[in-house]
ModelCIF file with pLDDT and N, C-alpha, C, O atoms, coordinates in Angstrom:
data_MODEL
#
_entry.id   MODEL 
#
_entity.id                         1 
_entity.type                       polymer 
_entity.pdbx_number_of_molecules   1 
#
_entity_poly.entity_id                      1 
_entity_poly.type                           'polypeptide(L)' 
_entity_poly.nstd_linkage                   no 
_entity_poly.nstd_monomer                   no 
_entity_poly.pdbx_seq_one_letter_code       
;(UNK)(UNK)(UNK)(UNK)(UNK)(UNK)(UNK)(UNK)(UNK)(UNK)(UNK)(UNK)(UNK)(UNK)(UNK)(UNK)
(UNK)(UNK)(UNK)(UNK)(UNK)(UNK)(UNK)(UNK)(UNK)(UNK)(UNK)(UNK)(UNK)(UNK)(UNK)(UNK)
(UNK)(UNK)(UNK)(UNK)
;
_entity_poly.pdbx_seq_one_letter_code_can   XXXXXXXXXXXXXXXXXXXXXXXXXXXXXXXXXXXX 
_entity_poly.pdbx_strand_id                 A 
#
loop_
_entity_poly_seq.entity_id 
_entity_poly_seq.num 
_entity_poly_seq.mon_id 
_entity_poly_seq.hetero 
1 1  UNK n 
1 2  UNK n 
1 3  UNK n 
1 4  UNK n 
1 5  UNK n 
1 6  UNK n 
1 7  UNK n 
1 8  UNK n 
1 9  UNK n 
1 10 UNK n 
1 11 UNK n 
1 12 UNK n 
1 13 UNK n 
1 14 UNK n 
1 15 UNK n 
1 16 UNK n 
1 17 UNK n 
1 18 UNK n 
1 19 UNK n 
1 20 UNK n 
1 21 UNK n 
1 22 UNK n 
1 23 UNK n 
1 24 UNK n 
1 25 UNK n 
1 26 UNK n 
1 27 UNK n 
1 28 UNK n 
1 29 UNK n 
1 30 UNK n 
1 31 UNK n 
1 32 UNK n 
1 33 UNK n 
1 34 UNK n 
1 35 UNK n 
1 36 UNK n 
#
_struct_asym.id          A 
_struct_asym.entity_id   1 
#
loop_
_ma_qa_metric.id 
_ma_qa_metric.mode 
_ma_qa_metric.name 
_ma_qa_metric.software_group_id 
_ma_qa_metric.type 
1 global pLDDT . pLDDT 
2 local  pLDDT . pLDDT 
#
_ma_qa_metric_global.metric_id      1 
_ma_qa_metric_global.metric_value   96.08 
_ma_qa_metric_global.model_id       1 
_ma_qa_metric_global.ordinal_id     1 
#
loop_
_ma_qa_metric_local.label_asym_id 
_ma_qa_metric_local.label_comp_id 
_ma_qa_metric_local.label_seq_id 
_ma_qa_metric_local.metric_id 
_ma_qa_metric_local.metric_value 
_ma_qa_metric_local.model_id 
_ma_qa_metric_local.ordinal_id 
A UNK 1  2 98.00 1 1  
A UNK 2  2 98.00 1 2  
A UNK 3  2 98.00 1 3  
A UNK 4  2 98.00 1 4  
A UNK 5  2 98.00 1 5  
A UNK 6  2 98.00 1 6  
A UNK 7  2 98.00 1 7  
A UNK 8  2 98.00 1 8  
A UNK 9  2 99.00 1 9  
A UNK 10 2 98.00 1 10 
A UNK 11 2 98.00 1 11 
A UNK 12 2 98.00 1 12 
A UNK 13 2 98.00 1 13 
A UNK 14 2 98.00 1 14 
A UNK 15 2 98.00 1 15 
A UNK 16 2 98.00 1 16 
A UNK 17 2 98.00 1 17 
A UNK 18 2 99.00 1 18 
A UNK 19 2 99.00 1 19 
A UNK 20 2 99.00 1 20 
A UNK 21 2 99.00 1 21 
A UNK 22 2 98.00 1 22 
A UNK 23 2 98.00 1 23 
A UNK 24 2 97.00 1 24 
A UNK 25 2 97.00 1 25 
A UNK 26 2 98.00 1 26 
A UNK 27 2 97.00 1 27 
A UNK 28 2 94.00 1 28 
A UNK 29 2 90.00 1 29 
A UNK 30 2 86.00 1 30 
A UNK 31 2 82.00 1 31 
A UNK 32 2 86.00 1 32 
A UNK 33 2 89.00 1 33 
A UNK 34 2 92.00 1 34 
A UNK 35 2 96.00 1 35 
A UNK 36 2 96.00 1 36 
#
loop_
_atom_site.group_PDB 
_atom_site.id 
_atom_site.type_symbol 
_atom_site.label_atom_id 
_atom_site.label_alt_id 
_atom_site.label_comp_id 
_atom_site.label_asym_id 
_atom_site.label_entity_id 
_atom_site.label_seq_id 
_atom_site.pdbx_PDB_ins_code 
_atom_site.Cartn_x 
_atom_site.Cartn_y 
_atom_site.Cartn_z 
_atom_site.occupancy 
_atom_site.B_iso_or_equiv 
_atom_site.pdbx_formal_charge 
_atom_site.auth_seq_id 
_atom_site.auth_comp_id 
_atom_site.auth_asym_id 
_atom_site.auth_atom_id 
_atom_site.pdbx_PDB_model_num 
ATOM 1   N N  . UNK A 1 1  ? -11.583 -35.291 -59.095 1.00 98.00 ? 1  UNK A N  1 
ATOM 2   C CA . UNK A 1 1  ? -10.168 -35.249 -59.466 1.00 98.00 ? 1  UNK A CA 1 
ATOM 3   C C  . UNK A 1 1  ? -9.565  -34.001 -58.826 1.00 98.00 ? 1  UNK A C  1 
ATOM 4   O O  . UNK A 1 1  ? -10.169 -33.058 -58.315 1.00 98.00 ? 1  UNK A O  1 
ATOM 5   N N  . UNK A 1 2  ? -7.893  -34.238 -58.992 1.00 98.00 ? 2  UNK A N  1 
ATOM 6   C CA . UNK A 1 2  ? -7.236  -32.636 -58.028 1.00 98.00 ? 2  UNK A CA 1 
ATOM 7   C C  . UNK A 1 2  ? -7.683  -31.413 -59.139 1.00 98.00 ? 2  UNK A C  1 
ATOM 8   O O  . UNK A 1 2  ? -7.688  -30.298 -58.616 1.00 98.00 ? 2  UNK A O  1 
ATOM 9   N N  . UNK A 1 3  ? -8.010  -31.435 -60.395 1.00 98.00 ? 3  UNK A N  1 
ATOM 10  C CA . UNK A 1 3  ? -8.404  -30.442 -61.188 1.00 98.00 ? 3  UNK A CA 1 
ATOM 11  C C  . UNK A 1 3  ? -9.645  -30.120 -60.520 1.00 98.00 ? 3  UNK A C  1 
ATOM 12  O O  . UNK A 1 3  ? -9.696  -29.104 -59.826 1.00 98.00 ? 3  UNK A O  1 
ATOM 13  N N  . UNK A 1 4  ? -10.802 -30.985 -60.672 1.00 98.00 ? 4  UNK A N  1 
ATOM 14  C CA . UNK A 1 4  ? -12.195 -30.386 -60.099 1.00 98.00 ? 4  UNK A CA 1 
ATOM 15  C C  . UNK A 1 4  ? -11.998 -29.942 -59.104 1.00 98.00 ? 4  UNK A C  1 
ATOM 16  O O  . UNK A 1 4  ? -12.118 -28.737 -58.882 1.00 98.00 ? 4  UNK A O  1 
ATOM 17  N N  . UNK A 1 5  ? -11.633 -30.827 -58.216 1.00 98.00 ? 5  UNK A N  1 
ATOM 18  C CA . UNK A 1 5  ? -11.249 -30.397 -56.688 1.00 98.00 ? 5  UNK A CA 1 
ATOM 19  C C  . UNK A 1 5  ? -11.243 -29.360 -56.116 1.00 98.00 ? 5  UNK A C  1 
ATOM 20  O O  . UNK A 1 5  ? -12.210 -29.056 -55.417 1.00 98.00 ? 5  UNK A O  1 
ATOM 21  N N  . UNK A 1 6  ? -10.061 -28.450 -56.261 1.00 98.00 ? 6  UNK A N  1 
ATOM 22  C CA . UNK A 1 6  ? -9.488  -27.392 -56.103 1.00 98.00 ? 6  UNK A CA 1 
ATOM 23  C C  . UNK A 1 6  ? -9.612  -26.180 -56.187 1.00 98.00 ? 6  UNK A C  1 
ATOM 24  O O  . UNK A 1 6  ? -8.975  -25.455 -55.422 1.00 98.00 ? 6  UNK A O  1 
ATOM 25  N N  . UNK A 1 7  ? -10.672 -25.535 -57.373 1.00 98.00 ? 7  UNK A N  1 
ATOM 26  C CA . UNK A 1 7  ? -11.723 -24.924 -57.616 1.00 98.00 ? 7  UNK A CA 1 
ATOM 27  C C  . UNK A 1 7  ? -12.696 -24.419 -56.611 1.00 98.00 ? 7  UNK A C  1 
ATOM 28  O O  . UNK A 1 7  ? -12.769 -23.342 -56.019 1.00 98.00 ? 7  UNK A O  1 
ATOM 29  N N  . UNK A 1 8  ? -13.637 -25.817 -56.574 1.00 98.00 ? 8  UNK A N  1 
ATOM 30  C CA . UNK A 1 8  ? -14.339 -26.317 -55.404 1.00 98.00 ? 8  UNK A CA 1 
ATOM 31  C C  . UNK A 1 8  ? -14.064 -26.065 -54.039 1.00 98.00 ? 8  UNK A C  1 
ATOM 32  O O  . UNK A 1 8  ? -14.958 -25.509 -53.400 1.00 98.00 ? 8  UNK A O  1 
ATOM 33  N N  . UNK A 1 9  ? -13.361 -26.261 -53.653 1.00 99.00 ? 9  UNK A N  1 
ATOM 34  C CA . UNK A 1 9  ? -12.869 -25.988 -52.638 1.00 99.00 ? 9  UNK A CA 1 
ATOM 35  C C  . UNK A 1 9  ? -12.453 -25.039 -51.818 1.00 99.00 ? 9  UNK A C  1 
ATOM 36  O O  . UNK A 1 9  ? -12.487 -25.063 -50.588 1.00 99.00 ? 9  UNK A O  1 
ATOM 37  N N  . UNK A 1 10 ? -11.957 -23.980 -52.696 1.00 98.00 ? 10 UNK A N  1 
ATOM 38  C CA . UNK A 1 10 ? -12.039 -22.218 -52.887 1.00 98.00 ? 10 UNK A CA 1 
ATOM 39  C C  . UNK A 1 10 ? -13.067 -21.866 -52.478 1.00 98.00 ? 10 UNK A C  1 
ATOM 40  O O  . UNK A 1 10 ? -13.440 -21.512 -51.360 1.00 98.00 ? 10 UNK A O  1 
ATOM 41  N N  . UNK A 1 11 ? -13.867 -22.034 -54.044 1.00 98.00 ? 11 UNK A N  1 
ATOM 42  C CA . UNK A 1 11 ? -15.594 -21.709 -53.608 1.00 98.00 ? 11 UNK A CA 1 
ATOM 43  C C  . UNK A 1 11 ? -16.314 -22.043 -52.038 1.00 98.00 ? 11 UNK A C  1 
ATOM 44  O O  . UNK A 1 11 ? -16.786 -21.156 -51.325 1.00 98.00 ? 11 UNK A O  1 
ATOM 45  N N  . UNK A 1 12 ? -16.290 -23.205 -51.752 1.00 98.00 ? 12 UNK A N  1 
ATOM 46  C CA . UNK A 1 12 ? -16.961 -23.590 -51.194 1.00 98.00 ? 12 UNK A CA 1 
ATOM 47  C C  . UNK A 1 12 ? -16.271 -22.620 -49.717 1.00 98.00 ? 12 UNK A C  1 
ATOM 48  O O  . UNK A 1 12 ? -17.150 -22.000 -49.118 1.00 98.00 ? 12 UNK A O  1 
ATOM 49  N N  . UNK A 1 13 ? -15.089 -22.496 -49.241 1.00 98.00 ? 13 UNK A N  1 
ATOM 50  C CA . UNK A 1 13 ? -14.648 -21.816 -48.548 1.00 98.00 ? 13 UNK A CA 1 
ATOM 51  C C  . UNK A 1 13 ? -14.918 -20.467 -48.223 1.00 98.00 ? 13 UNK A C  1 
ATOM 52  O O  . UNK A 1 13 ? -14.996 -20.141 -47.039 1.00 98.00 ? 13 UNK A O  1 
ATOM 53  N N  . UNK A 1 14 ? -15.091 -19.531 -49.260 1.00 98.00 ? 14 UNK A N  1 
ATOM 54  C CA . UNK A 1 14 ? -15.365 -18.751 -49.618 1.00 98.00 ? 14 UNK A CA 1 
ATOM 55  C C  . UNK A 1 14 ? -16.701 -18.309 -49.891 1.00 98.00 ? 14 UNK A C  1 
ATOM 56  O O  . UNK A 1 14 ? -16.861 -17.167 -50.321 1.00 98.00 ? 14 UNK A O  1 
ATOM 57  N N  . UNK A 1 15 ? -17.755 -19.124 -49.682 1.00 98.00 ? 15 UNK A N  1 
ATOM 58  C CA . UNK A 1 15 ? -19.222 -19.508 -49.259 1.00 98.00 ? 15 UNK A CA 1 
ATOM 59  C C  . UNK A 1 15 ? -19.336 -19.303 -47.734 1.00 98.00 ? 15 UNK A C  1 
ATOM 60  O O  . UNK A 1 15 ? -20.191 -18.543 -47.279 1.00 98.00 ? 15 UNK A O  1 
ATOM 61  N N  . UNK A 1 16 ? -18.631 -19.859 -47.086 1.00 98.00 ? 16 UNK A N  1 
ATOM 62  C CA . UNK A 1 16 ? -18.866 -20.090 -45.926 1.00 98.00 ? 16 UNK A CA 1 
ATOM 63  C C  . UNK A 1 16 ? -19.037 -21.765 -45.021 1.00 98.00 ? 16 UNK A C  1 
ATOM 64  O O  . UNK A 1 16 ? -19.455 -22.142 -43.926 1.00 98.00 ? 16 UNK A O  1 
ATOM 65  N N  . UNK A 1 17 ? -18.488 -22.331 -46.137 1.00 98.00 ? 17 UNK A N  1 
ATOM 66  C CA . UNK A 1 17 ? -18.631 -23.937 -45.750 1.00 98.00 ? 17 UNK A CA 1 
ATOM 67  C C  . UNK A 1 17 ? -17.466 -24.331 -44.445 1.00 98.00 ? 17 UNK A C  1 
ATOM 68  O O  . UNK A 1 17 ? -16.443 -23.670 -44.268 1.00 98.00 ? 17 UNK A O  1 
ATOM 69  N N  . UNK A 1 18 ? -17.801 -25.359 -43.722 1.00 99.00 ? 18 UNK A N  1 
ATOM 70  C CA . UNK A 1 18 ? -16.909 -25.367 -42.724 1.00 99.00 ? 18 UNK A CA 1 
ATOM 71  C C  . UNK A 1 18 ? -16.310 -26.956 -43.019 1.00 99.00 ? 18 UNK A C  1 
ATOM 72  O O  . UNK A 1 18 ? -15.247 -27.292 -42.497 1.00 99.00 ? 18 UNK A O  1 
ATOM 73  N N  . UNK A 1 19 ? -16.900 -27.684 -43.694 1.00 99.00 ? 19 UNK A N  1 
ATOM 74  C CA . UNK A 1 19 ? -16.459 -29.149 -43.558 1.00 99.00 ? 19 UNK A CA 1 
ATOM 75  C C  . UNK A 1 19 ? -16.597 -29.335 -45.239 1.00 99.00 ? 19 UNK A C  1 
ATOM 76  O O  . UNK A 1 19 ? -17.469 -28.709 -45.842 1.00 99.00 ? 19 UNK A O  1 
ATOM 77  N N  . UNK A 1 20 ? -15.860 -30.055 -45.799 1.00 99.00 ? 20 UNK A N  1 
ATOM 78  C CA . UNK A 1 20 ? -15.891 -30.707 -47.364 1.00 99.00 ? 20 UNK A CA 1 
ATOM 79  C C  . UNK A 1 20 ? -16.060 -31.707 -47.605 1.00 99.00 ? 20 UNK A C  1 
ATOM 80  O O  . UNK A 1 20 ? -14.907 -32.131 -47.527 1.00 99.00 ? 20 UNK A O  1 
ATOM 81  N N  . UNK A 1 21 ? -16.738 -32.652 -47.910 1.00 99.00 ? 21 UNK A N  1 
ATOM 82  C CA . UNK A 1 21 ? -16.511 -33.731 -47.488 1.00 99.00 ? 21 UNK A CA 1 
ATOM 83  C C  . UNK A 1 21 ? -16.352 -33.937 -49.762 1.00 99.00 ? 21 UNK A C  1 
ATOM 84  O O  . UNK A 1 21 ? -16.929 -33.427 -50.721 1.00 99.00 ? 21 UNK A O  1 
ATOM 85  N N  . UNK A 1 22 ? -15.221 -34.979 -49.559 1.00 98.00 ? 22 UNK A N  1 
ATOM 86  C CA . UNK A 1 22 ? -15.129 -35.967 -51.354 1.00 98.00 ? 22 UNK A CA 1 
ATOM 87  C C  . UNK A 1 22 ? -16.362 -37.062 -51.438 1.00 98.00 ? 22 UNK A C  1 
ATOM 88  O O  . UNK A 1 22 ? -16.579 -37.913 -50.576 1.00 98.00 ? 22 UNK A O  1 
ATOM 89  N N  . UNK A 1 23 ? -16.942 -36.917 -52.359 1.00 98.00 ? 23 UNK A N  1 
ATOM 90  C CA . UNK A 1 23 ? -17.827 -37.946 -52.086 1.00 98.00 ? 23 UNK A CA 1 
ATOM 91  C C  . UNK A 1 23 ? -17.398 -39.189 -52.868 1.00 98.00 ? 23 UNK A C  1 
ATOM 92  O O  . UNK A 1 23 ? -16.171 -39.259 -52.936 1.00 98.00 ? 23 UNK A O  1 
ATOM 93  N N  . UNK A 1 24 ? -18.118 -40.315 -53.554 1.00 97.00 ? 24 UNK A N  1 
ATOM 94  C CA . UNK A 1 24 ? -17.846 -41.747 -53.712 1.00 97.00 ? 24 UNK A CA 1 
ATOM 95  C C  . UNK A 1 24 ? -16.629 -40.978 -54.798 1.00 97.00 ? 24 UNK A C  1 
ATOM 96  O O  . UNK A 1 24 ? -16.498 -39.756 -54.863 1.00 97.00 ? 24 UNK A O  1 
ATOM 97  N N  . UNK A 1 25 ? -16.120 -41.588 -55.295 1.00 97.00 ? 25 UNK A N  1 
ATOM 98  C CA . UNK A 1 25 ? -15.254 -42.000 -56.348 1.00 97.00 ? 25 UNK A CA 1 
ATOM 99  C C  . UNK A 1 25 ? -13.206 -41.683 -56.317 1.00 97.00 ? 25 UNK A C  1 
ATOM 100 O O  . UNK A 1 25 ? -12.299 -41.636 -57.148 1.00 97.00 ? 25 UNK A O  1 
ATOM 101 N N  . UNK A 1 26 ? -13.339 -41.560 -55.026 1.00 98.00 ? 26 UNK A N  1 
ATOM 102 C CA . UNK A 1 26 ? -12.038 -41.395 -54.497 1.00 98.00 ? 26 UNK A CA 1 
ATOM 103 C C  . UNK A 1 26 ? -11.080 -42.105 -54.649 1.00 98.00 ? 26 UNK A C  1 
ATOM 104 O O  . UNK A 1 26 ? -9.946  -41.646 -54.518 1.00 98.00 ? 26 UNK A O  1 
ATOM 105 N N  . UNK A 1 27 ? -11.289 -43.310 -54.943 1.00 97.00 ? 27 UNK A N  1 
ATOM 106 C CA . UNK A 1 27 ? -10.435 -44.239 -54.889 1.00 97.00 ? 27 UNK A CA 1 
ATOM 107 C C  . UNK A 1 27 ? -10.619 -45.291 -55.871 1.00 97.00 ? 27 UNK A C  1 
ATOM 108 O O  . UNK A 1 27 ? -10.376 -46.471 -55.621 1.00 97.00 ? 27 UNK A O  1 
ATOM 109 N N  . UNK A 1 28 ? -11.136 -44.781 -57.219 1.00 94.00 ? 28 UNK A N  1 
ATOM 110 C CA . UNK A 1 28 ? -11.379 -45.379 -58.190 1.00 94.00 ? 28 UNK A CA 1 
ATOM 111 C C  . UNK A 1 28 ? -10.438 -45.477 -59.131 1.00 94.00 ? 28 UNK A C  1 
ATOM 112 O O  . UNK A 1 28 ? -10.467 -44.618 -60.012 1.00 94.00 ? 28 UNK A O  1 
ATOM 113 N N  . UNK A 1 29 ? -9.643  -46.265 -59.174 1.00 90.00 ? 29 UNK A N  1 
ATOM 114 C CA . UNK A 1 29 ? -8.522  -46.815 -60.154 1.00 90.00 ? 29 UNK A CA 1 
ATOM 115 C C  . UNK A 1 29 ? -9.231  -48.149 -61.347 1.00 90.00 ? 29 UNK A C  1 
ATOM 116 O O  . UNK A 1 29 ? -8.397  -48.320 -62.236 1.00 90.00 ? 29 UNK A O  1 
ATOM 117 N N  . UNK A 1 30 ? -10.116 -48.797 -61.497 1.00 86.00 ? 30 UNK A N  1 
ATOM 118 C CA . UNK A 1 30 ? -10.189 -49.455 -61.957 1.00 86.00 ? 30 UNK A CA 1 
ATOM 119 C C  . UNK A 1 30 ? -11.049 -49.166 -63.309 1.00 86.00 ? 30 UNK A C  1 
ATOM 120 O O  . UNK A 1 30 ? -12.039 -48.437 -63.380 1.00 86.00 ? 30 UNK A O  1 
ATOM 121 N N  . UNK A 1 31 ? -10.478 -49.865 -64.310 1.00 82.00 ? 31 UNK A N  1 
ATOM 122 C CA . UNK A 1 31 ? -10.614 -49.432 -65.906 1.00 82.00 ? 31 UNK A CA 1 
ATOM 123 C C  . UNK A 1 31 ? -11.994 -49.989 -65.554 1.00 82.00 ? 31 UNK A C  1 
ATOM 124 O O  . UNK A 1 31 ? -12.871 -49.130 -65.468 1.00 82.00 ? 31 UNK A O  1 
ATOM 125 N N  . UNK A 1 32 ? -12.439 -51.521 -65.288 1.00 86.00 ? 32 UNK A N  1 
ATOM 126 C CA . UNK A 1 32 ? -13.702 -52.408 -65.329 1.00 86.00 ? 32 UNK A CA 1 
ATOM 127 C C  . UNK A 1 32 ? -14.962 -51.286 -64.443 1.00 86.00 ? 32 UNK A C  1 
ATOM 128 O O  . UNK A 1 32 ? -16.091 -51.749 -64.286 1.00 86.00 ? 32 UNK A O  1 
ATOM 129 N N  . UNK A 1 33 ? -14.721 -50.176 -64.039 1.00 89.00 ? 33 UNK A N  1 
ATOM 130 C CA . UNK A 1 33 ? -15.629 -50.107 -63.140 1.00 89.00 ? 33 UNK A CA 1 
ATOM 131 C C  . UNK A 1 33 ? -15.555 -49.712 -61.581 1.00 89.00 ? 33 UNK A C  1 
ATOM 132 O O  . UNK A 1 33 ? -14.767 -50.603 -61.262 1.00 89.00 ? 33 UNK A O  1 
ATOM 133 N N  . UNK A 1 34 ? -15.796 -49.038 -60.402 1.00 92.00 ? 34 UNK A N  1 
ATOM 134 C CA . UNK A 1 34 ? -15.392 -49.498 -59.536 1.00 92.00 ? 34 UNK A CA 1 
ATOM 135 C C  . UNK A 1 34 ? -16.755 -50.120 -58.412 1.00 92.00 ? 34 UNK A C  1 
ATOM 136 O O  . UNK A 1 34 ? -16.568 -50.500 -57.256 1.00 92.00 ? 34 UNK A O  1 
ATOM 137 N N  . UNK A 1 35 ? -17.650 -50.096 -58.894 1.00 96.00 ? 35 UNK A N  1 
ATOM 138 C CA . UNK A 1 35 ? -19.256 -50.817 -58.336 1.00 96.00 ? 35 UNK A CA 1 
ATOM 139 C C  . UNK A 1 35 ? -18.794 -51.843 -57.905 1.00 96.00 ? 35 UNK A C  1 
ATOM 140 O O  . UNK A 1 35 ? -18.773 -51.912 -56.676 1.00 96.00 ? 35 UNK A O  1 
ATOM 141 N N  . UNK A 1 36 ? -18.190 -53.156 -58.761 1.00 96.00 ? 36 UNK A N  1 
ATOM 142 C CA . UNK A 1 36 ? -18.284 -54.397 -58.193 1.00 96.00 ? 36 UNK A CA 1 
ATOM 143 C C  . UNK A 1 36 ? -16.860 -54.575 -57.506 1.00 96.00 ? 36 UNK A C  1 
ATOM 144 O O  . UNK A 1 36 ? -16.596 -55.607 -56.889 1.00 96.00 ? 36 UNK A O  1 
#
């Protein structure tokens, strides 16, 4: 989410990370689930 996110992203910068990648759940709108 943009809450977790953002945090993260700091940090990880601030580590020394060069690439971020979001992993699965980006585009999960669905109440049922988004697997199937």
């Amino acid at each position: 989410t943009t809450e977790k996110l953002l945090p993260l992203i700091d940090a990880a910068a601030s580590a020394g990370a060069e690439y971020f990648c979001i992993d699965t759940g980006w585009y999960d709108d669905d109440a049922a689930g988004w697997w199937d």
